[in-house]
Protein backbone atom coordinates (compact mmCIF):
# COMPACT_ATOMS: atom_id res chain seq x y z
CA UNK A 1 0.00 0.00 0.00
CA UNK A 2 0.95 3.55 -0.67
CA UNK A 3 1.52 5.81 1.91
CA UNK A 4 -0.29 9.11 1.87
CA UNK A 5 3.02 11.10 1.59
CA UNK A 6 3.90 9.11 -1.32
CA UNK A 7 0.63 9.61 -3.00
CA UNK A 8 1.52 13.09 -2.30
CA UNK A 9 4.70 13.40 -3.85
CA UNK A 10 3.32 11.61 -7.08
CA UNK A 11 0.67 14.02 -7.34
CA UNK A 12 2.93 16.67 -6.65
CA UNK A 13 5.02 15.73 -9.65
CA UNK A 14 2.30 14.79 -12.00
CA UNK A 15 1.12 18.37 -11.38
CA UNK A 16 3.54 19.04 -13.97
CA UNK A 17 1.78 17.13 -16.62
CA UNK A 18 -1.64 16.07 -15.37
CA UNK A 19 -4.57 17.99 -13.78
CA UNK A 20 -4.51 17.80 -9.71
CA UNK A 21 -8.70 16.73 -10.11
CA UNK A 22 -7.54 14.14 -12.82
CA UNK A 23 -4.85 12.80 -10.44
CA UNK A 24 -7.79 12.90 -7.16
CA UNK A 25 -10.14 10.86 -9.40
CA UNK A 26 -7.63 8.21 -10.23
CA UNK A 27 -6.35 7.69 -6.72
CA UNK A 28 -10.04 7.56 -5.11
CA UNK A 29 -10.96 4.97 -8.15
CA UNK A 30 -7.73 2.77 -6.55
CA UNK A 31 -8.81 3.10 -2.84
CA UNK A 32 -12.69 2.20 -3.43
CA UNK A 33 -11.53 -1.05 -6.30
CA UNK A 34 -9.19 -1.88 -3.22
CA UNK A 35 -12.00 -1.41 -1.00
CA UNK A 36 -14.22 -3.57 -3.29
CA UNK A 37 -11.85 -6.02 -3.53
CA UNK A 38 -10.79 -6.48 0.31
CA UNK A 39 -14.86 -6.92 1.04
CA UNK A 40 -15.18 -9.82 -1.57
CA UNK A 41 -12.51 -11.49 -0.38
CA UNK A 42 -13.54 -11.34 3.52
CA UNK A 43 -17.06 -12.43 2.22
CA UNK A 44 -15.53 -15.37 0.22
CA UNK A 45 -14.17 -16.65 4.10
């Protein structure tokens, strides 16, 4: 897992070629398919 000051770094430097909502949109589709995926499995048990 990332940690939140790496996420912040990465969006930091993507700043240079990538909107900061763009990057925000991408990261908060990873956390909830994480999410998604982390339930189904503990269901599956």
């Amino acid at each position: 897992m990332y940690s939140a000051d790496s996420l912040r770094v990465v969006a930091y430097k993507g700043g240079d070629f990538l909107p900061t909502w763009l990057v925000a949109v991408v990261i908060s589709a990873v956390a909830v398919l994480m999410l998604v995926l982390a339930l189904r499995r503990k269901n599956e048990q």
